[in-house]
C-alpha atoms as a PDB file:
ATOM      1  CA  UNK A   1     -48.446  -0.628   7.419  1.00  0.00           C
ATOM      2  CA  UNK A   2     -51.190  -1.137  10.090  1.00  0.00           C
ATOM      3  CA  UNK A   3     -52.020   0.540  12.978  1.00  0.00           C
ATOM      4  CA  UNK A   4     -50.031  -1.731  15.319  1.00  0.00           C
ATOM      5  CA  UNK A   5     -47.268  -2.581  13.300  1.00  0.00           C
ATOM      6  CA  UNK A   6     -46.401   1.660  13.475  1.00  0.00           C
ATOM      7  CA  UNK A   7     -47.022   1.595  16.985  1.00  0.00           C
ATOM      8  CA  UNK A   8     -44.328  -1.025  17.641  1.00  0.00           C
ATOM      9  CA  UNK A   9     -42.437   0.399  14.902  1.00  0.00           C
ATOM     10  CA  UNK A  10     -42.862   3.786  17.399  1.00  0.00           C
ATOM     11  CA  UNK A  11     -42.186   2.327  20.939  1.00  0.00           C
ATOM     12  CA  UNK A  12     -38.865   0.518  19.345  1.00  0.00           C
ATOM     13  CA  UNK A  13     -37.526   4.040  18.096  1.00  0.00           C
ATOM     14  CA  UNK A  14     -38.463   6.038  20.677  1.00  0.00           C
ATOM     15  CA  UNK A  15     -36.404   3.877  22.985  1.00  0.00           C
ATOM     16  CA  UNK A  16     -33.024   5.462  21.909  1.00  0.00           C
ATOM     17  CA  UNK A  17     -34.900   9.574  21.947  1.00  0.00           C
ATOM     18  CA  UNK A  18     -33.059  10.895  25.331  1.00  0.00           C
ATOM     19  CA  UNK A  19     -34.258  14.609  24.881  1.00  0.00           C
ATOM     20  CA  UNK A  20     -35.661  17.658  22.694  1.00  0.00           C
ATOM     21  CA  UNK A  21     -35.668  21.118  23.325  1.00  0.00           C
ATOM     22  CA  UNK A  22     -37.594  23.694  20.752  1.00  0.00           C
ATOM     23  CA  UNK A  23     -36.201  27.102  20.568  1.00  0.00           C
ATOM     24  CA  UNK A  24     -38.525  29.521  18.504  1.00  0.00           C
ATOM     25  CA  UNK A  25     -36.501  32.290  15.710  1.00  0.00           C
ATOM     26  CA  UNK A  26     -39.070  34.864  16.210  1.00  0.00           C
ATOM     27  CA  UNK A  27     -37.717  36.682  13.155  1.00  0.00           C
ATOM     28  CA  UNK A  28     -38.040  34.336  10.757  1.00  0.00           C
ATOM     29  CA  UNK A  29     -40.574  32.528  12.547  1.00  0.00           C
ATOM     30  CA  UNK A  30     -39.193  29.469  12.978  1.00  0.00           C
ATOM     31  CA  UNK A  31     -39.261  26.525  15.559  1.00  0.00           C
ATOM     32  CA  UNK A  32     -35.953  24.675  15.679  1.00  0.00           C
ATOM     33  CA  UNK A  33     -36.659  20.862  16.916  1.00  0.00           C
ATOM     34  CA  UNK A  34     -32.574  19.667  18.615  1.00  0.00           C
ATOM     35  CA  UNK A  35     -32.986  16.153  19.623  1.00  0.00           C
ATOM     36  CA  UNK A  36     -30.893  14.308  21.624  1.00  0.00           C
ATOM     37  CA  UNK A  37     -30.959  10.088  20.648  1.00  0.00           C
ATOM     38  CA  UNK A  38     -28.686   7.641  21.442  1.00  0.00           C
ATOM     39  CA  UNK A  39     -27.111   7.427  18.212  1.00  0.00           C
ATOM     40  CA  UNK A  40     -27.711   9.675  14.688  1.00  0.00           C
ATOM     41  CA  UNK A  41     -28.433   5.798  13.131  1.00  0.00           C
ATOM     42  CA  UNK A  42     -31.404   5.740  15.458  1.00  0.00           C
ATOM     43  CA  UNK A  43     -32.110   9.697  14.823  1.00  0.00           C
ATOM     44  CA  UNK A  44     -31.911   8.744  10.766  1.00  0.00           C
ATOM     45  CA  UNK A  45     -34.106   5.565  11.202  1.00  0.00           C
ATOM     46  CA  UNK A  46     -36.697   7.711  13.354  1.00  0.00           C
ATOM     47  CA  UNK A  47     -37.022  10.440  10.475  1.00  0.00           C
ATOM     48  CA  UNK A  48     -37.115   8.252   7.783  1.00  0.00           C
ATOM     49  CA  UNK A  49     -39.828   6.303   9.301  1.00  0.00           C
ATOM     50  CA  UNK A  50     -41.844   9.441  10.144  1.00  0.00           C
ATOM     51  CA  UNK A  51     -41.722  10.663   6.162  1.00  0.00           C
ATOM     52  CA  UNK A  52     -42.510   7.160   5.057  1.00  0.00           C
ATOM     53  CA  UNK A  53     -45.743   7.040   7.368  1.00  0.00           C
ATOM     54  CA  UNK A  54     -46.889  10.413   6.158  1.00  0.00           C
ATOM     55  CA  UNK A  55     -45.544  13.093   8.314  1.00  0.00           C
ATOM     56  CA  UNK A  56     -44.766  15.113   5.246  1.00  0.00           C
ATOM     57  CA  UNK A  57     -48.523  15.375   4.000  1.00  0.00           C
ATOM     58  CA  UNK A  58     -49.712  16.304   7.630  1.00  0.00           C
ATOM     59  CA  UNK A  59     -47.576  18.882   7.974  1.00  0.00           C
ATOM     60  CA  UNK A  60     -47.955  20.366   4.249  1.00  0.00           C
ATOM     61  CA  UNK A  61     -51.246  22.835   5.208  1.00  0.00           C
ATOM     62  CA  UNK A  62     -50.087  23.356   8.641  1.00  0.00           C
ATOM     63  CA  UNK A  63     -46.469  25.311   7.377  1.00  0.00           C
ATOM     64  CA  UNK A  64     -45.784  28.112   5.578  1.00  0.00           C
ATOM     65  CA  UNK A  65     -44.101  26.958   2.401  1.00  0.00           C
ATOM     66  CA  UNK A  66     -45.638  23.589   2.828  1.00  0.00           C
ATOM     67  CA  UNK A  67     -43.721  20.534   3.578  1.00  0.00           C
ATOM     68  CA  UNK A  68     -40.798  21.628   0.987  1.00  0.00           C
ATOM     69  CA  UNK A  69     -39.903  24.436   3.474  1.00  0.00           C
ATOM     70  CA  UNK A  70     -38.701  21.870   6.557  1.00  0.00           C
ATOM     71  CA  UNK A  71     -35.253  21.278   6.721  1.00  0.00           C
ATOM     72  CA  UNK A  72     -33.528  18.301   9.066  1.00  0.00           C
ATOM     73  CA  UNK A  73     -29.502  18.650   9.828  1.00  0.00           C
ATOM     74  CA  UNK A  74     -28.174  15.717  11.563  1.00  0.00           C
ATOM     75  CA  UNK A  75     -25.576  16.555  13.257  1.00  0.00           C
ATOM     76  CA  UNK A  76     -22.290  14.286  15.616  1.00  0.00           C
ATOM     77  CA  UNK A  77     -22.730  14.505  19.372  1.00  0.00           C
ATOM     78  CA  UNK A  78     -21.841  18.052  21.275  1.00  0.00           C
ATOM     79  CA  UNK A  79     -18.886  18.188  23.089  1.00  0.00           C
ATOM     80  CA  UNK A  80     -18.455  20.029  26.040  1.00  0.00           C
ATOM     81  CA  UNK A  81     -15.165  18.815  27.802  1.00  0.00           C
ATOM     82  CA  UNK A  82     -12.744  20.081  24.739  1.00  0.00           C
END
């Protein structure tokens, strides 16, 4: 894919991203990534599209355990008015 075919690719996604907040486990040393997007179909599309333009290999020397060690849960909306 070129350059600016992932950049559109980019700008149409990250329409529908409304918010992220990173909390940091520091006893296991993890950062947990919660993102808000309009809908999980556009959460699903995003993450698929970052693994199939390499996020996976850029990330593999930067985390312990390599890229096998990430883990994504998608999860429904929160409620808060129950």
């Amino acid at each position: 894919m070129k350059r600016r075919q992932l950049l559109k690719m980019a700008a149409r996604l990250l329409e529908y991203y409304q918010e992220m907040t990173s909390p940091i486990e520091e006893s296991s040393n993890t950062v947990h990534l919660i993102e808000d997007w309009e809908t999980l179909d556009h959460q699903t599309e995003y993450l698929s599209w970052r693994v199939e333009t390499g996020l996976l290999e850029l990330l593999e020397p930067l985390l312990e355990g390599g890229a096998a060690s990430l883990k994504a849960t998608i999860c429904g909306p929160e409620y808060r008015d129950i």
